[in-house]
C-alpha atoms as a PDB file:
ATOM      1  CA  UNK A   1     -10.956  15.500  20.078  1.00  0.00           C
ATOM      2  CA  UNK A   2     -12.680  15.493  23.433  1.00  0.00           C
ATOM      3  CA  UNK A   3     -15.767  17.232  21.383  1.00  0.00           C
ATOM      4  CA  UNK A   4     -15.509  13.606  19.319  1.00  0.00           C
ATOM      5  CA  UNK A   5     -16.095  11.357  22.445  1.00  0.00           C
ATOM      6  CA  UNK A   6     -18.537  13.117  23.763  1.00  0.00           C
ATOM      7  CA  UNK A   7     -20.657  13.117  20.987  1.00  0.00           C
ATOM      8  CA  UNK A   8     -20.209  10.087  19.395  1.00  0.00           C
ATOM      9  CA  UNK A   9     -23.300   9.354  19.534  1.00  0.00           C
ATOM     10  CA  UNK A  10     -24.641  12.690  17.962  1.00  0.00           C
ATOM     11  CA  UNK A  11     -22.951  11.928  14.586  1.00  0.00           C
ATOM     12  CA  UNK A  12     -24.726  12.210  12.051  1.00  0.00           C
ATOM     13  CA  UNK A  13     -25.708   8.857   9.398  1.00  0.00           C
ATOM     14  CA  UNK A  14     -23.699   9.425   6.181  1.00  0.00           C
ATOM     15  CA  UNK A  15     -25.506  11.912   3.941  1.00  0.00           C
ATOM     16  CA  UNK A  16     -26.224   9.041   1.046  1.00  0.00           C
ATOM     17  CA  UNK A  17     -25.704   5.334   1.307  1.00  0.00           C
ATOM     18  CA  UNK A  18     -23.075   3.170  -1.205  1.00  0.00           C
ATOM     19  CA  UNK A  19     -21.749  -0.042  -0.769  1.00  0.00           C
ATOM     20  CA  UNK A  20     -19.048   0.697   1.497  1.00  0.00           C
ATOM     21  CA  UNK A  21     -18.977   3.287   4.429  1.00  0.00           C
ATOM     22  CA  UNK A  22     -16.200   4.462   6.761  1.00  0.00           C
ATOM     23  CA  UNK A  23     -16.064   7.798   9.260  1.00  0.00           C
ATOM     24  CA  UNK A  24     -12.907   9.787   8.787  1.00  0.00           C
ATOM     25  CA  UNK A  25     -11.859  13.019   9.301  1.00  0.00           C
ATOM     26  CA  UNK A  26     -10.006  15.894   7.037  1.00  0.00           C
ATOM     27  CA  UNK A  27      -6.380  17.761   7.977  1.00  0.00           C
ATOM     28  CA  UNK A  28      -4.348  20.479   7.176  1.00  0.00           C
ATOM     29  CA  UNK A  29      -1.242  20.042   5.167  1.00  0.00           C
ATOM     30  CA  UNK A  30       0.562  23.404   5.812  1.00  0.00           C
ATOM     31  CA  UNK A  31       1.340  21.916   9.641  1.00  0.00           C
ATOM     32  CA  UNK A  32       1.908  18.247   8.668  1.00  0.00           C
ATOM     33  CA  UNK A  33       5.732  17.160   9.755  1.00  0.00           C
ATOM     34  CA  UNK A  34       6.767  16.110   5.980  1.00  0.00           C
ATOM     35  CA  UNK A  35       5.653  17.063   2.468  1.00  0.00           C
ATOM     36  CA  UNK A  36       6.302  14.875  -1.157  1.00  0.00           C
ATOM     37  CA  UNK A  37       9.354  14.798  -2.640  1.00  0.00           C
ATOM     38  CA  UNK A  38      10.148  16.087  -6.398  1.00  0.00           C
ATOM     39  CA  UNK A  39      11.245  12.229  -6.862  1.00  0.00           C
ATOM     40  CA  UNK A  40       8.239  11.083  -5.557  1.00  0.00           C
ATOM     41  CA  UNK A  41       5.695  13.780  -7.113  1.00  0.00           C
ATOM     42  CA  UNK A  42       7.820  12.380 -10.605  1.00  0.00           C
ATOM     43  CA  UNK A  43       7.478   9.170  -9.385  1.00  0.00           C
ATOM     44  CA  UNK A  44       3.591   9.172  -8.681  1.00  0.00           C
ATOM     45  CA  UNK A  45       2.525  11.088 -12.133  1.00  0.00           C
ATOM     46  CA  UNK A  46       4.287   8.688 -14.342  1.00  0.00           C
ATOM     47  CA  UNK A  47       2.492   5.834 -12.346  1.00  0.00           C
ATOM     48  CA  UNK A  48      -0.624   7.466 -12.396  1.00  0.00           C
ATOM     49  CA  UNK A  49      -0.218   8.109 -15.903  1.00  0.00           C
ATOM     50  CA  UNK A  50       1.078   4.391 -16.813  1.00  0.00           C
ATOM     51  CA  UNK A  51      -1.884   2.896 -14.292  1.00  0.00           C
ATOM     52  CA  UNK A  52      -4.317   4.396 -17.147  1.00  0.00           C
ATOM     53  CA  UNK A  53      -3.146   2.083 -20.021  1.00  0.00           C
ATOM     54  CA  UNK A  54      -3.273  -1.169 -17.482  1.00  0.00           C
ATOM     55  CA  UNK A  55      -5.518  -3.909 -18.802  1.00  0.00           C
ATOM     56  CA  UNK A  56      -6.652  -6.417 -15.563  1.00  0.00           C
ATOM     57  CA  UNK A  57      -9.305  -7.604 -16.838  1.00  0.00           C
ATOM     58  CA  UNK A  58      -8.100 -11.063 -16.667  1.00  0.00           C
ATOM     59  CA  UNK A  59      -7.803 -11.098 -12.582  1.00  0.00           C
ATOM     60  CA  UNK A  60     -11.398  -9.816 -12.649  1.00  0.00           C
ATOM     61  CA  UNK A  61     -12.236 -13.335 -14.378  1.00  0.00           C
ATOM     62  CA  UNK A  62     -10.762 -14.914 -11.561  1.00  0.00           C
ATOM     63  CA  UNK A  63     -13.171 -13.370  -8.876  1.00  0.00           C
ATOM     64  CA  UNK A  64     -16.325 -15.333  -8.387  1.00  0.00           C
ATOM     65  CA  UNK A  65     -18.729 -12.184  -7.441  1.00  0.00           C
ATOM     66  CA  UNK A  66     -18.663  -8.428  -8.070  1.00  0.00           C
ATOM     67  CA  UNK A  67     -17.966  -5.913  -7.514  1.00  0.00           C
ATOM     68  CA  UNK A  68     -14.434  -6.752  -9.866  1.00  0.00           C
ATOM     69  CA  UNK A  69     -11.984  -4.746  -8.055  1.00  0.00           C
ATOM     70  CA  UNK A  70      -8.721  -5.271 -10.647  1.00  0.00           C
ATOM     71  CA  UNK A  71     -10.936  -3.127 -13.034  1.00  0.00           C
ATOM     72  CA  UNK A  72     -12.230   0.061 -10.840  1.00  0.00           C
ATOM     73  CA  UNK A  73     -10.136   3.168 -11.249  1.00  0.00           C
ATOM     74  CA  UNK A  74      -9.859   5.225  -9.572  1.00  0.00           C
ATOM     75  CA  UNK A  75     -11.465   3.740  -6.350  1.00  0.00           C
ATOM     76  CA  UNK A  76      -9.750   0.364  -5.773  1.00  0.00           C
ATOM     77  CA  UNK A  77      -5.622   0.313  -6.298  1.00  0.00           C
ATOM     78  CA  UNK A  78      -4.617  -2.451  -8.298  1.00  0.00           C
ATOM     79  CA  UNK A  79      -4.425  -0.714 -11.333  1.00  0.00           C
ATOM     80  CA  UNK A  80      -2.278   2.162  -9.227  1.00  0.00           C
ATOM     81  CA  UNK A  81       0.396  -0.383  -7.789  1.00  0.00           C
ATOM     82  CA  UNK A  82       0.642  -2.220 -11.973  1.00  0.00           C
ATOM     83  CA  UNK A  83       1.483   1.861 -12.701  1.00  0.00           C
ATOM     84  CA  UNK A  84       4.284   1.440 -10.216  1.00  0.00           C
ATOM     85  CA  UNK A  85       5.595  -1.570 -11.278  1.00  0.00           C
ATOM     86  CA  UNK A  86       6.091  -0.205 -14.560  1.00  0.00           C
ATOM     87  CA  UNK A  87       7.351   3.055 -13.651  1.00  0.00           C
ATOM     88  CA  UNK A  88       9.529   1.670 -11.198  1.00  0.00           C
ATOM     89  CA  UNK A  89      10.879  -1.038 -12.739  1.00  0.00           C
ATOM     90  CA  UNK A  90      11.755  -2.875  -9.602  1.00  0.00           C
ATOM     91  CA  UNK A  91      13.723  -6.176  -9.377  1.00  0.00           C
ATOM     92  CA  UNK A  92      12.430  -6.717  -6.475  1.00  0.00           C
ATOM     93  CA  UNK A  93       8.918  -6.175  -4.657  1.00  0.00           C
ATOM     94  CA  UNK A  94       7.598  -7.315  -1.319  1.00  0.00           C
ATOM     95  CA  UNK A  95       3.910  -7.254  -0.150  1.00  0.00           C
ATOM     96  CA  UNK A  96       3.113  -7.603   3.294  1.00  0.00           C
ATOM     97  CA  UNK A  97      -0.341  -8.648   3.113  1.00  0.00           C
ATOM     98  CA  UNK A  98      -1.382 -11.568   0.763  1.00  0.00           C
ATOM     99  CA  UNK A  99      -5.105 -11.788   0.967  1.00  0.00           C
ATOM    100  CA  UNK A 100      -6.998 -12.702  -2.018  1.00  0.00           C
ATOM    101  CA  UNK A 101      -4.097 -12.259  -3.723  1.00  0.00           C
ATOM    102  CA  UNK A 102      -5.605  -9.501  -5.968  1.00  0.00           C
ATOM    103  CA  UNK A 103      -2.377  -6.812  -5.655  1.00  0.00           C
ATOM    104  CA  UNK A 104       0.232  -9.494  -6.133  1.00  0.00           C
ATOM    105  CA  UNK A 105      -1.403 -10.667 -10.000  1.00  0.00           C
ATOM    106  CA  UNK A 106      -2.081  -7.147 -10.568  1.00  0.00           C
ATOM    107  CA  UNK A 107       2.172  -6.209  -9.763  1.00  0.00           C
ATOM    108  CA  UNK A 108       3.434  -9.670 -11.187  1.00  0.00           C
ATOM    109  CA  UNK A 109       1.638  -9.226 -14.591  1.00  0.00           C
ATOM    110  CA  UNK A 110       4.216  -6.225 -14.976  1.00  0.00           C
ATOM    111  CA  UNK A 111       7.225  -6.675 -13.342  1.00  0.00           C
ATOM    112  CA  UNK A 112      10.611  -7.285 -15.204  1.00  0.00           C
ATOM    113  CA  UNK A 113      10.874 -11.115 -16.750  1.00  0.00           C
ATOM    114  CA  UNK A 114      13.639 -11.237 -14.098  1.00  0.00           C
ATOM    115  CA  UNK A 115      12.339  -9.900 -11.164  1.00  0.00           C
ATOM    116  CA  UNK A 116      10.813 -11.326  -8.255  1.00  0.00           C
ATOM    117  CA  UNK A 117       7.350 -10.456  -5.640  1.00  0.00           C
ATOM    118  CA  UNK A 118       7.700 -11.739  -2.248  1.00  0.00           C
ATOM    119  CA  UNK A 119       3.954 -11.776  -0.379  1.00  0.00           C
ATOM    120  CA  UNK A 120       4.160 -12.208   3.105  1.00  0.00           C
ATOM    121  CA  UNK A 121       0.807 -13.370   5.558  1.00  0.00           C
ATOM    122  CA  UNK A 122       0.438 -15.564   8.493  1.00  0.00           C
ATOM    123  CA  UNK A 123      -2.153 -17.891   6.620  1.00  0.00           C
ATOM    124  CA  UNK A 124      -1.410 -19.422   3.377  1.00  0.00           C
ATOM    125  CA  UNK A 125      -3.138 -17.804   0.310  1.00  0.00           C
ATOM    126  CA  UNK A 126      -5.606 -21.269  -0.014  1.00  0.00           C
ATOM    127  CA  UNK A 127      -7.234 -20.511   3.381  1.00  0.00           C
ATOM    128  CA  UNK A 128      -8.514 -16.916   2.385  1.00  0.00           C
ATOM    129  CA  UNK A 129     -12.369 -18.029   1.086  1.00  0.00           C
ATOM    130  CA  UNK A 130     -12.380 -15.807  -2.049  1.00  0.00           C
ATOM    131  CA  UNK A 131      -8.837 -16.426  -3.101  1.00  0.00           C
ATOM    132  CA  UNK A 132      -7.961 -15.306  -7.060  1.00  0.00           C
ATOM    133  CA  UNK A 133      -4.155 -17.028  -6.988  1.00  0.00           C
ATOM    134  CA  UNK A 134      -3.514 -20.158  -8.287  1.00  0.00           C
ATOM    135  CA  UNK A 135      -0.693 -22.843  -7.998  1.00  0.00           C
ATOM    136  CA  UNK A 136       0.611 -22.107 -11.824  1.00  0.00           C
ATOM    137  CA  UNK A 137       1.117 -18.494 -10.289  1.00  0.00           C
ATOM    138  CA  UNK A 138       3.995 -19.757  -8.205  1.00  0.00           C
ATOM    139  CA  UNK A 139       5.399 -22.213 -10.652  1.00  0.00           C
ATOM    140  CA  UNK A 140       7.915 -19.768 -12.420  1.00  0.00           C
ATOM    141  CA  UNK A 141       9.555 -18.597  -9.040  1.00  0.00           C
ATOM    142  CA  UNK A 142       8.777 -14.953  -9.593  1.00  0.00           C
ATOM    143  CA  UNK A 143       5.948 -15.173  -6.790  1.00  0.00           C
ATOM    144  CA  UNK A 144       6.884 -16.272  -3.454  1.00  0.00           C
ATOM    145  CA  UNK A 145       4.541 -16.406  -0.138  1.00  0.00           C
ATOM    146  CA  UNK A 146       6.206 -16.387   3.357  1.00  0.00           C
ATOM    147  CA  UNK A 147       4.164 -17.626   6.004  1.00  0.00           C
ATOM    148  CA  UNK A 148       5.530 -14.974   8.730  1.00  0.00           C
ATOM    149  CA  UNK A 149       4.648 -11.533  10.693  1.00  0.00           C
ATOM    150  CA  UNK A 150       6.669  -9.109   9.629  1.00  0.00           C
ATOM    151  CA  UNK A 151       5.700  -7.026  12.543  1.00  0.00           C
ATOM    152  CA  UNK A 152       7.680  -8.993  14.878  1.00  0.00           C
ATOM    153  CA  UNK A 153      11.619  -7.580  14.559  1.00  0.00           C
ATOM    154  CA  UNK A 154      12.951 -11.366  15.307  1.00  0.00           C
ATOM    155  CA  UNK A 155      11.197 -12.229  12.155  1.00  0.00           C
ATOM    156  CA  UNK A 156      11.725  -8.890   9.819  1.00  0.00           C
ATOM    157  CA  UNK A 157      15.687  -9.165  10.962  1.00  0.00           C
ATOM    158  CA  UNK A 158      15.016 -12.703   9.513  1.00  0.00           C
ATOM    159  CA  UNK A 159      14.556 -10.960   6.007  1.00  0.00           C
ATOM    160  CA  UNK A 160      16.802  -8.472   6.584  1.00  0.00           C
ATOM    161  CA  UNK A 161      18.776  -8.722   3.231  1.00  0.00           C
ATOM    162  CA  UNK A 162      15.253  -9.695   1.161  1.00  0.00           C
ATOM    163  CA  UNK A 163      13.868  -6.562   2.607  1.00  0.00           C
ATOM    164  CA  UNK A 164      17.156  -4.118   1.854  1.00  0.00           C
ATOM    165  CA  UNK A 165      16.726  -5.561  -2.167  1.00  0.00           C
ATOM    166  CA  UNK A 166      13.225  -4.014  -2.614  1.00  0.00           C
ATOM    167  CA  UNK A 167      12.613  -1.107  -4.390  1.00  0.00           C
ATOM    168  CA  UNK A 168       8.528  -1.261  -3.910  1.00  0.00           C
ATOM    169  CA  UNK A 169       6.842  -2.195  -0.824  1.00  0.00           C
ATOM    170  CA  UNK A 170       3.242  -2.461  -0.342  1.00  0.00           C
ATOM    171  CA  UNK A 171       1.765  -2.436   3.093  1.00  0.00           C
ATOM    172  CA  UNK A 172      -1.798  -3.938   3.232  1.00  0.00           C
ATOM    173  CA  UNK A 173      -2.069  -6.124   6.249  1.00  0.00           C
ATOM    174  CA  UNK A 174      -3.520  -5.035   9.868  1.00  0.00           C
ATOM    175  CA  UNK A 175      -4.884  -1.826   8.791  1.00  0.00           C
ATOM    176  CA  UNK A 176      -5.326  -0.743  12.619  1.00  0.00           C
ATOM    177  CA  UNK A 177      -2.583   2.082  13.208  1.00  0.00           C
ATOM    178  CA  UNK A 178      -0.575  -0.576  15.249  1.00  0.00           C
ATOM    179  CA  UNK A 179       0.455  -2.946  13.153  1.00  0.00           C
ATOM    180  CA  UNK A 180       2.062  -0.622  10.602  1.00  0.00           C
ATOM    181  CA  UNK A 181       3.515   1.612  13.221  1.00  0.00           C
ATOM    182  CA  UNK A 182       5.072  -2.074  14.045  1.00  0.00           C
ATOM    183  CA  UNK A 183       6.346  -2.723  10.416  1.00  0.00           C
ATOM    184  CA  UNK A 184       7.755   0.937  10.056  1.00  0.00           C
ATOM    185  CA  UNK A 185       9.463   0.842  13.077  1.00  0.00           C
ATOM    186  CA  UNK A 186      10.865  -2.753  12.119  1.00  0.00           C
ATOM    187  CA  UNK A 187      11.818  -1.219   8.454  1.00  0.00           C
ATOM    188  CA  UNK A 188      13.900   1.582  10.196  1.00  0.00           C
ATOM    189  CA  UNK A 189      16.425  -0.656  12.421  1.00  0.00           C
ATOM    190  CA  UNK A 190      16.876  -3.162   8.842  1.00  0.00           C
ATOM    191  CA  UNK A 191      17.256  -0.215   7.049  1.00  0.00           C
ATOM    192  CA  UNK A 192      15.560  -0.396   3.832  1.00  0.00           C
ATOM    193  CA  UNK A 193      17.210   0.527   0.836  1.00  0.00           C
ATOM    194  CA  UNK A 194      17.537   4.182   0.032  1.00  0.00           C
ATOM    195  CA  UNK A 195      15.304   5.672  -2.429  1.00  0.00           C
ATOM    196  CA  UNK A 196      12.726   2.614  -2.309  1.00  0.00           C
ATOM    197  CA  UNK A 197       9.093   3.591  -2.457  1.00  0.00           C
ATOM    198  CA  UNK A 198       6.322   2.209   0.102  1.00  0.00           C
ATOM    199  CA  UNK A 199       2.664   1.726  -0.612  1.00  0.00           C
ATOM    200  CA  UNK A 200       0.265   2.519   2.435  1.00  0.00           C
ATOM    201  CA  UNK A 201      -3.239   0.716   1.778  1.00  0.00           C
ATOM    202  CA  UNK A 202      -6.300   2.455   3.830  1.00  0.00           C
ATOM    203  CA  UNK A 203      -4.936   5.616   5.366  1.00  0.00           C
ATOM    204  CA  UNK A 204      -8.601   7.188   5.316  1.00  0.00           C
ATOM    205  CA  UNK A 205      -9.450   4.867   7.720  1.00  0.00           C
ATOM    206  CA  UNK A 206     -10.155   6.468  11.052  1.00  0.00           C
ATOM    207  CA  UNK A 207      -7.506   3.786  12.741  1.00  0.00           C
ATOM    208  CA  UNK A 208      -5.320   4.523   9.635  1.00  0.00           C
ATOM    209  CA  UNK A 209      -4.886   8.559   9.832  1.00  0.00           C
ATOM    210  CA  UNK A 210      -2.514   8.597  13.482  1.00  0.00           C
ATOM    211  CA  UNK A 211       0.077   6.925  11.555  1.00  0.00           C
ATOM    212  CA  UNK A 212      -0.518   8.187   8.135  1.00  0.00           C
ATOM    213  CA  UNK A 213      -0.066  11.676   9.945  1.00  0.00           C
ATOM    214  CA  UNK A 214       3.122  10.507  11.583  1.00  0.00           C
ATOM    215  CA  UNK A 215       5.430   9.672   9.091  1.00  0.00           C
ATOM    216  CA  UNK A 216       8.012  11.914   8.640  1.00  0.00           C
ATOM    217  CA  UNK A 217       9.711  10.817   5.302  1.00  0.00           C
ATOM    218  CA  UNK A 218       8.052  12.133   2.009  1.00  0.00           C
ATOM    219  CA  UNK A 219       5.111  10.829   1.248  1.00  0.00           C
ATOM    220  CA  UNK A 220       1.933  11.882  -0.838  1.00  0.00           C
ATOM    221  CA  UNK A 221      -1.235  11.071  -0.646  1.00  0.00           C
ATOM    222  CA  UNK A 222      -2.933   9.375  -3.728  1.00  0.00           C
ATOM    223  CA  UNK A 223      -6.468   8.453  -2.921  1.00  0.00           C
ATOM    224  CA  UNK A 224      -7.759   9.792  -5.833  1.00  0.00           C
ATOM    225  CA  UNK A 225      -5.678   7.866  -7.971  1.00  0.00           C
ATOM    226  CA  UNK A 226      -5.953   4.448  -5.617  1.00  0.00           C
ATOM    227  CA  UNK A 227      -8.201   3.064  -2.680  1.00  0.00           C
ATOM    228  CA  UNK A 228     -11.172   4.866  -1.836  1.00  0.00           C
ATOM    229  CA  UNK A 229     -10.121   4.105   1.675  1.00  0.00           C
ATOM    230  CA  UNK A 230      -6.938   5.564   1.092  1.00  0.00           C
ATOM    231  CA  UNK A 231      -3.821   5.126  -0.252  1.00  0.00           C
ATOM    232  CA  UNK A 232      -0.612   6.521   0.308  1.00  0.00           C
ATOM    233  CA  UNK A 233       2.944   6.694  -1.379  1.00  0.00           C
ATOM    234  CA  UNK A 234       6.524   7.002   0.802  1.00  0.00           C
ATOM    235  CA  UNK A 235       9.700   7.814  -0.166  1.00  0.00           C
ATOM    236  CA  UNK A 236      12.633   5.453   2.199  1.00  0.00           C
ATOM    237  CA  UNK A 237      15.468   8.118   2.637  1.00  0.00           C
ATOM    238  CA  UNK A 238      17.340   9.365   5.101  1.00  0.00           C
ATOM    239  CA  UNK A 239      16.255  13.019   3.887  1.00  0.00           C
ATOM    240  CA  UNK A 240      13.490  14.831   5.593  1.00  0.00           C
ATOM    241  CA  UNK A 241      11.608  17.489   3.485  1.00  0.00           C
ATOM    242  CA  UNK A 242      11.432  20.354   5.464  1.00  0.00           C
ATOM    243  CA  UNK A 243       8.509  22.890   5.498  1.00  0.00           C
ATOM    244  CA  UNK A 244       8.956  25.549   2.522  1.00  0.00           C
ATOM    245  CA  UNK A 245       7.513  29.308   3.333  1.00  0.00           C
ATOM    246  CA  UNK A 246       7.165  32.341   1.168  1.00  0.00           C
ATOM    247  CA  UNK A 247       9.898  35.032   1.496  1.00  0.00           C
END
């Protein structure tokens, strides 16, 4: 890396402009510390393959300017975390990230009529300028916001038992490599239930790829199936997938 600060500067502009630019940086799988899971290969094709037949149109009414995220895919995730809902079945989610509110419709609209979202933030979903939620959204009890920073381990031992029910969390807050190092490390002492499936949001993101690279439970990464910025899939288990060579 010493090559990188050096010549910072020399980097070349992007080699054609779009919307939305980020630097990153490709890796080598052979040497990473974990690989996927058959569960969570399984797991990821049936989402993938469920995500295709999602309809969200009706959330991209709700946004005031393009571009309408709920309906690009692959290269936004909404449609990818709906796929997950329905393979997963989950009776209970939690988001850790509200923002516009954008992946909370897009999970609600397919969860279980019994089962519950929980969407944490530290500002209420009304003070984000370009918010999609509305109050009806809340009125059957299946979508709850907590106003608290799950990155603090006072506060996650606060959920402690809300956080060992879910089956699917989705991590989409800080986005800076510190903040989810914080939440994983938080997730570990609860511990969250075994066999429950996390969502990573942005691991492309040059801030993003430390951790990404770090985790050592099974995990595969979906990009082309999610986030253009990156999006990645964990298995919780006290298994680690060890490195598989030819004899």
């Amino acid at each position: 890396m010493q090559w990188f600060r050096k010549d910072i500067r020399k980097i070349p502009p992007p080699p054609f402009q779009s919307r939305h630019s980020e630097y990153s940086m490709i890796f080598s799988l052979d040497d990473d510390v974990s690989r996927p899971s058959e569960r969570l290969i399984s797991v990821a094709l049936d989402a993938i393959g469920k995500a295709r037949e999602v309809d969200l149109e009706d959330l991209c009414r709700r946004m005031k300017n393009p571009p309408y995220y709920p309906n690009v895919w692959p290269g936004e995730h909404y449609k990818l975390l709906a796929g997950l809902v329905l393979s997963l079945k989950p009776q209970e989610v939690v988001e850790v990230g509200t923002s516009m509110g954008l992946s909370a419709l897009a999970m609600k609209k397919y969860l279980p009529p019994d089962s519950k979202l929980f969407t944490f933030d530290i500002q209420d979903w009304k003070a984000h300028p370009d918010y999609a939620l509305r109050r009806e959204d809340f009125a059957d009890g299946r979508l709850v916001q907590f106003l608290d920073d799950l990155s603090d381990p006072d506060i996650c031992r606060k959920y402690e038992d809300l956080l060992k029910q879910a089956q699917l969390i989705c991590i989409d807050a800080a986005k800076d490599g510190v903040g989810e190092r914080k939440f994983l490390e938080n997730f570990s002492q609860v511990p969250l239930r075994e066999g429950s499936f996390l969502v990573l949001d942005d691991i492309r993101l040059w801030k993003m790829l430390k951790i990404w690279r770090e985790v050592s439970l099974p995990k595969l990464d979906l990009t082309s199936f999610g986030h253009w910025s990156g999006t990645g899939l964990v298995e919780w288990t006290s298994k680690r997938p060890g490195q598989k060579s030819c004899p």
